[in-house]
N, C-alpha and C. Protein backbone atom coordinates (compact mmCIF):
# COMPACT_ATOMS: atom_id res chain seq x y z
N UNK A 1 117.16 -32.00 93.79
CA UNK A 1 116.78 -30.74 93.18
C UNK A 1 116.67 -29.68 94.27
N UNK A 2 117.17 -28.27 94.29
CA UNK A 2 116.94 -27.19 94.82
C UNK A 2 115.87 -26.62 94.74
N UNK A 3 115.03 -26.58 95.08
CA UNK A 3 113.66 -25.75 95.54
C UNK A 3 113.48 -24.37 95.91
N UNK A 4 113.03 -23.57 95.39
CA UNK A 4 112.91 -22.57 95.78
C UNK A 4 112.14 -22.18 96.98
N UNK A 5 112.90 -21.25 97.97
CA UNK A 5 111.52 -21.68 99.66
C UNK A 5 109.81 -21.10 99.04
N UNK A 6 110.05 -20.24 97.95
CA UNK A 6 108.37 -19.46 97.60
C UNK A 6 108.26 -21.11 96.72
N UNK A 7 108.75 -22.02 95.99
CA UNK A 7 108.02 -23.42 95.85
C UNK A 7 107.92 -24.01 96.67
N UNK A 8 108.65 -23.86 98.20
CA UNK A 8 107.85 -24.88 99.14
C UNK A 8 107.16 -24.48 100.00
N UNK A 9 106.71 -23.28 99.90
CA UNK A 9 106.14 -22.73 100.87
C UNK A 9 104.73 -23.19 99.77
N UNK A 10 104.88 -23.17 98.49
CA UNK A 10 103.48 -23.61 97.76
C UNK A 10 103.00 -24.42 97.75
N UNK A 11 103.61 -25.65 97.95
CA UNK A 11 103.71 -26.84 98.60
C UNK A 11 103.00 -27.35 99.62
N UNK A 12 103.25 -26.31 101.25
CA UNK A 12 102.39 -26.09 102.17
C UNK A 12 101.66 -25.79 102.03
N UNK A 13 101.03 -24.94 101.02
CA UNK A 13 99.69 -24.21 100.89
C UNK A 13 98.75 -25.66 99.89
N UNK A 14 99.23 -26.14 99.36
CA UNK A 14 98.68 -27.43 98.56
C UNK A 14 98.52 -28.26 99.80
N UNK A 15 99.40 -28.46 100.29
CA UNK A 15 99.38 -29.69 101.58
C UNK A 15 97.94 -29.30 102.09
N UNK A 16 98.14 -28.36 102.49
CA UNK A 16 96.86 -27.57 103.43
C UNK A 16 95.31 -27.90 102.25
N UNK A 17 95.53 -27.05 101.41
CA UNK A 17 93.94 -27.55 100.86
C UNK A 17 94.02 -28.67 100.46
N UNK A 18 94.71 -30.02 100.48
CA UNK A 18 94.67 -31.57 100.46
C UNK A 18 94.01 -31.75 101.72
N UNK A 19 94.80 -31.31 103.02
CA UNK A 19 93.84 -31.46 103.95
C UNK A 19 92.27 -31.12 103.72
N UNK A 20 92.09 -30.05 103.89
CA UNK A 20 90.70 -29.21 103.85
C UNK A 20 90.06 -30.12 103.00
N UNK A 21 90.51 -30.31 101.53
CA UNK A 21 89.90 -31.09 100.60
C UNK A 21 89.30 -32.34 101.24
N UNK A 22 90.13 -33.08 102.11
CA UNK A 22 89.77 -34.86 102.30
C UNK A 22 88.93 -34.78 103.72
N UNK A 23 88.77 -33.56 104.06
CA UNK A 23 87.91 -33.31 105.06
C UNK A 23 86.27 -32.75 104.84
N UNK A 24 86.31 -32.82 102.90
CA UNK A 24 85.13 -32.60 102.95
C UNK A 24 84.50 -33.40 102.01
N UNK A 25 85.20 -34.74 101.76
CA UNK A 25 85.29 -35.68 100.72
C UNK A 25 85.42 -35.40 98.75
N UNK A 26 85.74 -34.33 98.73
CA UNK A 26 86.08 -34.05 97.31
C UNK A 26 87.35 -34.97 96.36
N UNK A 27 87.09 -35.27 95.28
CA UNK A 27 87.99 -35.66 94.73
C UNK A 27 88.89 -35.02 94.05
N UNK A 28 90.42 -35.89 93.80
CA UNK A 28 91.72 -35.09 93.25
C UNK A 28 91.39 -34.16 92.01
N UNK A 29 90.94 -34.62 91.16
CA UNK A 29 90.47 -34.05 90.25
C UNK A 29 90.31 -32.45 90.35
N UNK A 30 89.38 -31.73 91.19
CA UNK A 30 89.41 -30.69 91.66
C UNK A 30 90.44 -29.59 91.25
N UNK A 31 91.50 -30.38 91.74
CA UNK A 31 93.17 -29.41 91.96
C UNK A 31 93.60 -29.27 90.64
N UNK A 32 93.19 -27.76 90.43
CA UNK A 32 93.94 -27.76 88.69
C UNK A 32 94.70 -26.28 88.97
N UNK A 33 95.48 -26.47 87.71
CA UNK A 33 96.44 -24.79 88.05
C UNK A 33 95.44 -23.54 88.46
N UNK A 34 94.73 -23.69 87.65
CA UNK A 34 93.63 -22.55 87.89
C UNK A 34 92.91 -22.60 88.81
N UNK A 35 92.20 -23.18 89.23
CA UNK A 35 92.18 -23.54 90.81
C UNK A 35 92.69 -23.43 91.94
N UNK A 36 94.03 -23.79 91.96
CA UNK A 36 94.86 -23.42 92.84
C UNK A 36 95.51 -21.74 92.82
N UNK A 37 95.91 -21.78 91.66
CA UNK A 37 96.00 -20.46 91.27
C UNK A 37 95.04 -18.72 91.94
N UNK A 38 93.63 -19.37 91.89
CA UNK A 38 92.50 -18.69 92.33
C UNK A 38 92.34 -18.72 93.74
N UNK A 39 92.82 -20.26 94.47
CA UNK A 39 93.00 -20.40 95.71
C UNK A 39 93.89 -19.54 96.29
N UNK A 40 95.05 -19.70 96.02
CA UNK A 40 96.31 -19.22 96.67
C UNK A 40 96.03 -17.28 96.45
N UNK A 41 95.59 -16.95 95.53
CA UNK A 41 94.87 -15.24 95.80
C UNK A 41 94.35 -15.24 96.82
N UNK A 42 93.13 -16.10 97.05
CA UNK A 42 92.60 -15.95 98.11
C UNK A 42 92.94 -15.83 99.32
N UNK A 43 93.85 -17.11 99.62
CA UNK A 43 94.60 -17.18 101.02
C UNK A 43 95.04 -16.60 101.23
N UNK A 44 95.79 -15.78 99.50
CA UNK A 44 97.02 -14.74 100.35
C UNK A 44 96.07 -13.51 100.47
N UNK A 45 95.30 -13.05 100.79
CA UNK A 45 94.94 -11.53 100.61
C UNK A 45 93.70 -11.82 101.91
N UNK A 46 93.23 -12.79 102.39
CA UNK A 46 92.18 -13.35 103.09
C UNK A 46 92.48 -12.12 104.31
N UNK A 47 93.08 -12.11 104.81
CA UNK A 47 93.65 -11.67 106.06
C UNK A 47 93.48 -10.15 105.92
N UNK A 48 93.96 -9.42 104.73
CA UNK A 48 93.51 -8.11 104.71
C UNK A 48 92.34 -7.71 105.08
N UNK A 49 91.34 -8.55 104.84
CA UNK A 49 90.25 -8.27 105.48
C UNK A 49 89.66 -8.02 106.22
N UNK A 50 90.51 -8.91 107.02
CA UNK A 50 90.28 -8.86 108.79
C UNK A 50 91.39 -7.62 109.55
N UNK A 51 92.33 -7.70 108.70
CA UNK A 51 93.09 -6.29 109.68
C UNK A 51 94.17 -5.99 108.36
N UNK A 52 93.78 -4.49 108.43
CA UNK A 52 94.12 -3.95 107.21
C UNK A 52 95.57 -4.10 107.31
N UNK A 53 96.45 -4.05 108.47
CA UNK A 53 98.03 -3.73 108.87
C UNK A 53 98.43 -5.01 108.98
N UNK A 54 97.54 -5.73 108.35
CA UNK A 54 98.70 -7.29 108.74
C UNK A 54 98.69 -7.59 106.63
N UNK A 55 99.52 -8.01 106.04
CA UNK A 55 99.98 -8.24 104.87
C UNK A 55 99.78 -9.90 104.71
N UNK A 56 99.12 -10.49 105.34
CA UNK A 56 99.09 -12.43 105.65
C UNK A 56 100.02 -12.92 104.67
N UNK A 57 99.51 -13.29 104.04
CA UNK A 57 100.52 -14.62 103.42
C UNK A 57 100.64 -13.33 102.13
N UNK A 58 100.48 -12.60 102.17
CA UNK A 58 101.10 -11.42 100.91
C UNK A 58 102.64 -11.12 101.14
N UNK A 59 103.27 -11.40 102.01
CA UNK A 59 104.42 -11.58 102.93
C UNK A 59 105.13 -12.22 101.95
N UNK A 60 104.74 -13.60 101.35
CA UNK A 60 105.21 -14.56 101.16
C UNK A 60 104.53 -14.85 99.31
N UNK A 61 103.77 -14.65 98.92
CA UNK A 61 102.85 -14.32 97.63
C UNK A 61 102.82 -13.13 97.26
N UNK A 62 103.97 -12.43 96.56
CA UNK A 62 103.90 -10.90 96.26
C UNK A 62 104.14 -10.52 95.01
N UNK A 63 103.78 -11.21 94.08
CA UNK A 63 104.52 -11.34 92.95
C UNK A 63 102.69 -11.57 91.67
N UNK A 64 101.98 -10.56 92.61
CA UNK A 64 100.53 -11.05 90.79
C UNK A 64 100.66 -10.26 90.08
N UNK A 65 99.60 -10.75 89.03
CA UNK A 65 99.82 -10.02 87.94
C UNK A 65 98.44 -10.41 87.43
N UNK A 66 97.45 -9.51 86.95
CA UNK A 66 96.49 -9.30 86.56
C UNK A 66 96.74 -10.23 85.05
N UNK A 67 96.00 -11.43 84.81
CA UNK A 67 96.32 -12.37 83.50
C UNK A 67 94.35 -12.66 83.11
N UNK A 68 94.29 -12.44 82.07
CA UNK A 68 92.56 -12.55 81.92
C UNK A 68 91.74 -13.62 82.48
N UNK A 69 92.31 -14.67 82.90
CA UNK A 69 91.61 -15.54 84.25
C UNK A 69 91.52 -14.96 85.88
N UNK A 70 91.78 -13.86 85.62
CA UNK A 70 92.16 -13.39 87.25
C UNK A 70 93.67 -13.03 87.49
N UNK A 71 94.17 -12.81 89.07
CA UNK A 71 95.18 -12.69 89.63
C UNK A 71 96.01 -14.19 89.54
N UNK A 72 97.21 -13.73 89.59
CA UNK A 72 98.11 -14.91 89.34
C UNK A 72 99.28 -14.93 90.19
N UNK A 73 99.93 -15.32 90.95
CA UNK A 73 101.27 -15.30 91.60
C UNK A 73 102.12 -15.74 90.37
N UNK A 74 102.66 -14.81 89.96
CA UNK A 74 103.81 -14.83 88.65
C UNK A 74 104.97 -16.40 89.11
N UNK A 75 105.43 -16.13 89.95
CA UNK A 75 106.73 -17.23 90.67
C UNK A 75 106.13 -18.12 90.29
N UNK A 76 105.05 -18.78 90.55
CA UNK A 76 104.74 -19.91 91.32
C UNK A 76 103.85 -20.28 89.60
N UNK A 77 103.02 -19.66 88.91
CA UNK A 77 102.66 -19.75 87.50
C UNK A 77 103.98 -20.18 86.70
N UNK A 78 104.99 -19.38 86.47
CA UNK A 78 105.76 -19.76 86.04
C UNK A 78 106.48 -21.56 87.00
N UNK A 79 106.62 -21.95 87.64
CA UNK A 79 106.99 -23.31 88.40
C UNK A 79 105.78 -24.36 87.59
N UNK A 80 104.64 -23.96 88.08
CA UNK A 80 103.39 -24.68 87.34
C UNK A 80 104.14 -25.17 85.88
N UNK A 81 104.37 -24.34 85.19
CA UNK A 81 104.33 -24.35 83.89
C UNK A 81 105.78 -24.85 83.28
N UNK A 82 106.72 -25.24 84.12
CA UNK A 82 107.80 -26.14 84.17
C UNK A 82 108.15 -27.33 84.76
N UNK A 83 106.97 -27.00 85.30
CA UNK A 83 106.65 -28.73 86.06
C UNK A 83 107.93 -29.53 86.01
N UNK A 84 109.11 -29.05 87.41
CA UNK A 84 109.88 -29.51 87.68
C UNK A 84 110.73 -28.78 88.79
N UNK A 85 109.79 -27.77 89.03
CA UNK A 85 110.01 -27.07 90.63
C UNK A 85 109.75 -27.27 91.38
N UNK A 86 109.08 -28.63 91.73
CA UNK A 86 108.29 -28.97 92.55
C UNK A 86 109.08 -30.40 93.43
N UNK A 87 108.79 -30.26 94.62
CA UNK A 87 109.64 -32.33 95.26
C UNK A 87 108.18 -33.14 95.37
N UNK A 88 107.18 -32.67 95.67
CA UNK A 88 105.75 -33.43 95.70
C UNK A 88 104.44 -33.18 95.02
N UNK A 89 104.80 -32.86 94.48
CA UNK A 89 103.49 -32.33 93.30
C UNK A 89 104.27 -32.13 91.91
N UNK A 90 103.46 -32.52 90.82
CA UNK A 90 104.22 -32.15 89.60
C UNK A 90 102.56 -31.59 88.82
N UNK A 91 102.57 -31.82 87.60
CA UNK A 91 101.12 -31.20 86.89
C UNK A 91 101.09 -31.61 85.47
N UNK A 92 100.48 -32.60 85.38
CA UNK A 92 100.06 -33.48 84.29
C UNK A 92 99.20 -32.65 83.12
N UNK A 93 99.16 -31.67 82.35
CA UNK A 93 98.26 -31.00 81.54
C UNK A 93 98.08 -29.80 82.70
N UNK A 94 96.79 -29.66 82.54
CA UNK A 94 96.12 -28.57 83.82
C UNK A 94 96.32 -29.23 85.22
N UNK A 95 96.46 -30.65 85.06
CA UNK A 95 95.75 -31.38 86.84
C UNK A 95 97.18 -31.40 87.38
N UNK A 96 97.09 -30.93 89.03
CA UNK A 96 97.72 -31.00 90.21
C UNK A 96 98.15 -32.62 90.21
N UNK A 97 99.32 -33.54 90.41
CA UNK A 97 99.47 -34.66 90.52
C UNK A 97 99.86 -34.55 91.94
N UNK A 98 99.57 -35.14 92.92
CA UNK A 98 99.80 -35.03 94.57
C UNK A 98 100.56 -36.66 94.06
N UNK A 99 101.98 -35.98 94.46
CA UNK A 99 103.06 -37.62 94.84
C UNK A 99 103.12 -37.93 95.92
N UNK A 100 103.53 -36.93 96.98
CA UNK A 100 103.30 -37.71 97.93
C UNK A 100 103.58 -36.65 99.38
N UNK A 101 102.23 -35.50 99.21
CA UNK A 101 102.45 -34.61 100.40
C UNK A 101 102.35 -35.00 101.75
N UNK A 102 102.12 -36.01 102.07
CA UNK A 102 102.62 -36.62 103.41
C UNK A 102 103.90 -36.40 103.71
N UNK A 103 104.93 -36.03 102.58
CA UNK A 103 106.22 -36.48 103.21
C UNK A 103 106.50 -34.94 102.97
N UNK A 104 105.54 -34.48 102.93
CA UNK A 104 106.24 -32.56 102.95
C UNK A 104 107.14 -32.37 104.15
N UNK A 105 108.21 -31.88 104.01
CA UNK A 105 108.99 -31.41 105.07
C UNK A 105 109.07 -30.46 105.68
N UNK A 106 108.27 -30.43 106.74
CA UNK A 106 108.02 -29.22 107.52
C UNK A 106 108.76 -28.35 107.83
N UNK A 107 109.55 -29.14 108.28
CA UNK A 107 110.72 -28.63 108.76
C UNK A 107 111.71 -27.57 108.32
N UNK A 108 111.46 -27.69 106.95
CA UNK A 108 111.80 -27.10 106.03
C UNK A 108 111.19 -25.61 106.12
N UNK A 109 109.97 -25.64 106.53
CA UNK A 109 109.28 -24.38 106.46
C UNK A 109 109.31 -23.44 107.70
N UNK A 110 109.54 -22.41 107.32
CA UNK A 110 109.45 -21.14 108.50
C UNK A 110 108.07 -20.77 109.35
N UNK A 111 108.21 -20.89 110.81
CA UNK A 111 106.74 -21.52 111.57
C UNK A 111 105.89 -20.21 111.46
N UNK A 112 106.67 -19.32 111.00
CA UNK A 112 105.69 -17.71 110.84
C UNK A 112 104.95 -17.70 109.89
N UNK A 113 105.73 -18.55 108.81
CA UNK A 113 104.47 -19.06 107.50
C UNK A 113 103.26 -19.93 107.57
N UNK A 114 104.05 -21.23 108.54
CA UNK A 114 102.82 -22.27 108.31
C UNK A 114 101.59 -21.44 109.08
N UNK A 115 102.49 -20.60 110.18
CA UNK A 115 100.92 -20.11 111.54
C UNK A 115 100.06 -19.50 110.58
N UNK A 116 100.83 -18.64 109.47
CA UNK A 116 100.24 -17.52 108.61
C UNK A 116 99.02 -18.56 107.13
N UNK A 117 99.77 -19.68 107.09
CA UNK A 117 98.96 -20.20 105.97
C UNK A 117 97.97 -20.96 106.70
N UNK A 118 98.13 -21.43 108.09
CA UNK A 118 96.74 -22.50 108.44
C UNK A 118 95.63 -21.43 109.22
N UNK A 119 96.30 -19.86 109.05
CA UNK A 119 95.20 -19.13 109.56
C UNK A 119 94.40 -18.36 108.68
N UNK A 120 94.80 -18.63 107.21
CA UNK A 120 94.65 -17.95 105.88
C UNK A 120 93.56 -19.40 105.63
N UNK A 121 94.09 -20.58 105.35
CA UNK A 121 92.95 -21.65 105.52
C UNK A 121 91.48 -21.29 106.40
N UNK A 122 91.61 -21.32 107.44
CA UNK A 122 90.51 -21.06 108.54
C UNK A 122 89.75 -19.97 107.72
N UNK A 123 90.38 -18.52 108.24
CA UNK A 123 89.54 -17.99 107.24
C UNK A 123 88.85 -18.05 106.30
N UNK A 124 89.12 -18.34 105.18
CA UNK A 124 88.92 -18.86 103.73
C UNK A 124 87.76 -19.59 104.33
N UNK A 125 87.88 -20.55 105.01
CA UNK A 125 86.95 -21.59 104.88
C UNK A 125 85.80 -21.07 105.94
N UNK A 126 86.41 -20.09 106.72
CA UNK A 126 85.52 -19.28 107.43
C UNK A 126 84.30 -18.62 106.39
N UNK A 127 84.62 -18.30 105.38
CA UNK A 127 83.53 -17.85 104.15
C UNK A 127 82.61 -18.66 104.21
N UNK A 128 82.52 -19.59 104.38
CA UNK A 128 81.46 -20.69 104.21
C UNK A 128 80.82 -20.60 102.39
N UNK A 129 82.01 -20.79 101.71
CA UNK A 129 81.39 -21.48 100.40
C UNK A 129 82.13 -22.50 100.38
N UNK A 130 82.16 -23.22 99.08
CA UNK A 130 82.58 -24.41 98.39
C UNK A 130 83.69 -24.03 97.62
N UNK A 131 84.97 -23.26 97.95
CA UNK A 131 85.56 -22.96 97.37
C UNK A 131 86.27 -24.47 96.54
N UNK A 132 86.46 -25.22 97.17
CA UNK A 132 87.00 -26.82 96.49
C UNK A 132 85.95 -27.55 95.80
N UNK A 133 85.13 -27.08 95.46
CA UNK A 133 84.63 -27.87 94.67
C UNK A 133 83.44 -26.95 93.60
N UNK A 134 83.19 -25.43 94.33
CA UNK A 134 82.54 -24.98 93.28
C UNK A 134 83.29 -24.46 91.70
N UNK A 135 82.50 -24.70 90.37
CA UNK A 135 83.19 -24.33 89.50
C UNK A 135 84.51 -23.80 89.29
N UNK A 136 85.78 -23.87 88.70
CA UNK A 136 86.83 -23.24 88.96
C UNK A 136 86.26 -21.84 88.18
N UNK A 137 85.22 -21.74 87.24
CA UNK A 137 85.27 -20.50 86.46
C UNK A 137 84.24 -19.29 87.39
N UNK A 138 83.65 -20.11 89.22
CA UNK A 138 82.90 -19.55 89.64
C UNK A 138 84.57 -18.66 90.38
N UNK A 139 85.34 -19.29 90.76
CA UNK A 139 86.39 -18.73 91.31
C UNK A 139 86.78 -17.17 90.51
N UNK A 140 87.10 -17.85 88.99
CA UNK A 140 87.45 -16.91 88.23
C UNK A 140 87.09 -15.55 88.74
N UNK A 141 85.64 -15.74 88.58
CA UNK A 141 83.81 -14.77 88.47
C UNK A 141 84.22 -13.85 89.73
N UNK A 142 84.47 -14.58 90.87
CA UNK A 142 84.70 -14.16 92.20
C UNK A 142 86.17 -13.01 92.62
N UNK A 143 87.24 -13.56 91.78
CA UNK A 143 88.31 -12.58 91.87
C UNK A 143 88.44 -12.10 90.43
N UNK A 144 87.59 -11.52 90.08
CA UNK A 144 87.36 -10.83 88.59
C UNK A 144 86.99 -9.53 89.54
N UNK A 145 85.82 -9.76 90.37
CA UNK A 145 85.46 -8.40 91.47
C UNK A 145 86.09 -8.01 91.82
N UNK A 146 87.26 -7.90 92.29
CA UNK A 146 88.65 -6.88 92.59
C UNK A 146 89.13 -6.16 91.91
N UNK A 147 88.67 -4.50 92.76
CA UNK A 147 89.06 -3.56 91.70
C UNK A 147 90.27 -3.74 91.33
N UNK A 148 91.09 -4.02 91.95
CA UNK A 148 92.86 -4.06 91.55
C UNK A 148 92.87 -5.07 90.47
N UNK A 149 92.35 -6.36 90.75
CA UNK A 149 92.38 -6.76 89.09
C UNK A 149 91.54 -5.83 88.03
N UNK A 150 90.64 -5.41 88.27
CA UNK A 150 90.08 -4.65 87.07
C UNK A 150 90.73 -3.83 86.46
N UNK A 151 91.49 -2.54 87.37
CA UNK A 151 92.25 -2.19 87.09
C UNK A 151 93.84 -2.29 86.58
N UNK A 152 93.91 -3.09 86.47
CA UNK A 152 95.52 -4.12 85.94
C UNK A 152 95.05 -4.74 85.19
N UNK A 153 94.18 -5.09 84.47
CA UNK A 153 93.64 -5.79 83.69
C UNK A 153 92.98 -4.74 82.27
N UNK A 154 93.03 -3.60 83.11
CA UNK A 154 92.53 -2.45 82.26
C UNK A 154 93.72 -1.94 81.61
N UNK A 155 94.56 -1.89 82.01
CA UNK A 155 96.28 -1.28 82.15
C UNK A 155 96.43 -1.74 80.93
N UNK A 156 96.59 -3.45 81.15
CA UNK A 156 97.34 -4.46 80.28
C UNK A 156 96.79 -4.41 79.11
N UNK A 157 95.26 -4.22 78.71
CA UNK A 157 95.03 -4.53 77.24
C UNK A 157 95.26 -2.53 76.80
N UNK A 158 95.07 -1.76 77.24
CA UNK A 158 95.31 -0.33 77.00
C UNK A 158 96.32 -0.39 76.39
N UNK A 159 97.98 -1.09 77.02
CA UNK A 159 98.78 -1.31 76.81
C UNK A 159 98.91 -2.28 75.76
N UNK A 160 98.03 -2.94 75.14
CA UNK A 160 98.29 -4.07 74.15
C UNK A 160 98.53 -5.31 74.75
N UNK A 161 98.31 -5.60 76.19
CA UNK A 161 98.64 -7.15 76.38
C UNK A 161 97.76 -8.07 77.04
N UNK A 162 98.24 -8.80 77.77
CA UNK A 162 96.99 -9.61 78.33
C UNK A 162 97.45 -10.05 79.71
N UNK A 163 99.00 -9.16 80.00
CA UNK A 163 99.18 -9.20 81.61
C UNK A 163 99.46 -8.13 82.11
N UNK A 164 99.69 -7.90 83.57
CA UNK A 164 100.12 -6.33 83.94
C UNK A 164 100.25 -6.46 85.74
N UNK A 165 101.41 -6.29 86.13
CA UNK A 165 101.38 -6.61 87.66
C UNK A 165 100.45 -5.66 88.46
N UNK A 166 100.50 -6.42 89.26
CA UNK A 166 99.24 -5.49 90.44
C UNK A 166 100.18 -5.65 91.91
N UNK A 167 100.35 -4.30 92.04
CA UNK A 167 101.35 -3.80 93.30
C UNK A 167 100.19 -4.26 94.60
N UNK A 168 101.46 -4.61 95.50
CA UNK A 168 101.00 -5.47 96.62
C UNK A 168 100.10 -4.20 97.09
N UNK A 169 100.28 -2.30 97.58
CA UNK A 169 99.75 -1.78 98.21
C UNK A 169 98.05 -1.68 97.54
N UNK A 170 98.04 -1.93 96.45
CA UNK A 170 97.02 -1.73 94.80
C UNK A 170 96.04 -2.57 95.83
N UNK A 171 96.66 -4.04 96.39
CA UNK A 171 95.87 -5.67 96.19
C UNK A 171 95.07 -4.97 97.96
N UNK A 172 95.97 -4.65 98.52
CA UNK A 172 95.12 -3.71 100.37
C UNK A 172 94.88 -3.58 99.89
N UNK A 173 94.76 -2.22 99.23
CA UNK A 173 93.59 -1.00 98.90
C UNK A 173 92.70 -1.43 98.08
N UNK A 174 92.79 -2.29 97.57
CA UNK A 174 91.13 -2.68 96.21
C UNK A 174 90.01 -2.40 96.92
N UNK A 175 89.24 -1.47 96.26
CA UNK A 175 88.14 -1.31 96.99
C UNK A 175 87.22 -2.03 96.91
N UNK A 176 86.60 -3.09 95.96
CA UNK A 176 86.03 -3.86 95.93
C UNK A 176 87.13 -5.50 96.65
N UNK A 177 87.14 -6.56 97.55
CA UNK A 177 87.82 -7.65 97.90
C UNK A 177 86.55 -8.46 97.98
N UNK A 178 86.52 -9.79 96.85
CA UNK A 178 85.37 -10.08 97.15
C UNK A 178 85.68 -11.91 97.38
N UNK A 179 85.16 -13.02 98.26
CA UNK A 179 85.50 -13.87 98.41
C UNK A 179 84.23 -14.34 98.19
């Protein structure tokens, strides 16, 4: 199967919180679309924080869209939800199935990404919460505070719907970024 590099670069970013995860003894269970989903916002936008002129893993995650659970990477929602874009992970209902990310192929991946995703990890975990294991609906709660989702979220039902993209310059500038 052909892979798309934004599915294996998602891949790496799963690999990565598998790590983080077994480093703080949590179980699989944990890893659900929404979850990850809420994760991967995070990682990608983590970095704005720290320096407004660097775009981190937004580089590579540019594609949300304000959906009434929060921000969503459209690409990678849509893959979820065909569960067959994937070479090591597939998704049984809601749950993440990990086949067998040991054999992720690195190699495969561009080293400007991985530097960019294991420094988007650090961070993140630099927060010092429980992002892996507190509630997924505390996640929700947490990137609900972003004005840019509020606002895209405001858009979408104005408009009659229940999605509405949120422009990468929108996701910098939110004046509220809350982790």
């Amino acid at each position: 199967m052909i892979m798309s590099v934004k599915n294996k670069e998602f891949e790496y970013i799963v690999f990565l919180i598998n790590e983080w995860r077994k480093t703080c003894n949590i179980s699989e269970r944990v890893l659900t679309k929404l979850r990850l989903q809420k994760l991967l916002f995070l990682l990608s936008t983590v970095e704005i924080t720290v320096d407004v002129n660097s775009k981190g893993l937004l580089q590579y995650f540019n594609h949300f869209y304000a959906l009434p659970y929060g921000p969503v990477e459209i690409d990678i929602y849509h893959s979820m939800n065909h569960n067959g874009d994937f070479n090591n992970i597939s998704f049984n209902g809601n749950f993440c199935v990990i086949d067998d990310l040991e054999n992720v192929n690195e190699s495969e991946i561009e080293m400007n990404f991985k530097k960019q995703a294991k420094r988007s990890i650090e961070l993140l975990k630099s927060k010092k919460r429980n992002y892996l294991s507190m509630p997924v609906f505390d996640l929700v709660a947490i990137t609900h505070q972003w004005s840019v989702w509020i606002n895209s979220f405001s858009a979408a039902q104005m408009l009659g719907g229940k999605q509405f993209p949120m422009k990468l310059d929108a996701i910098c500038n939110s004046e509220v970024k809350a982790f």
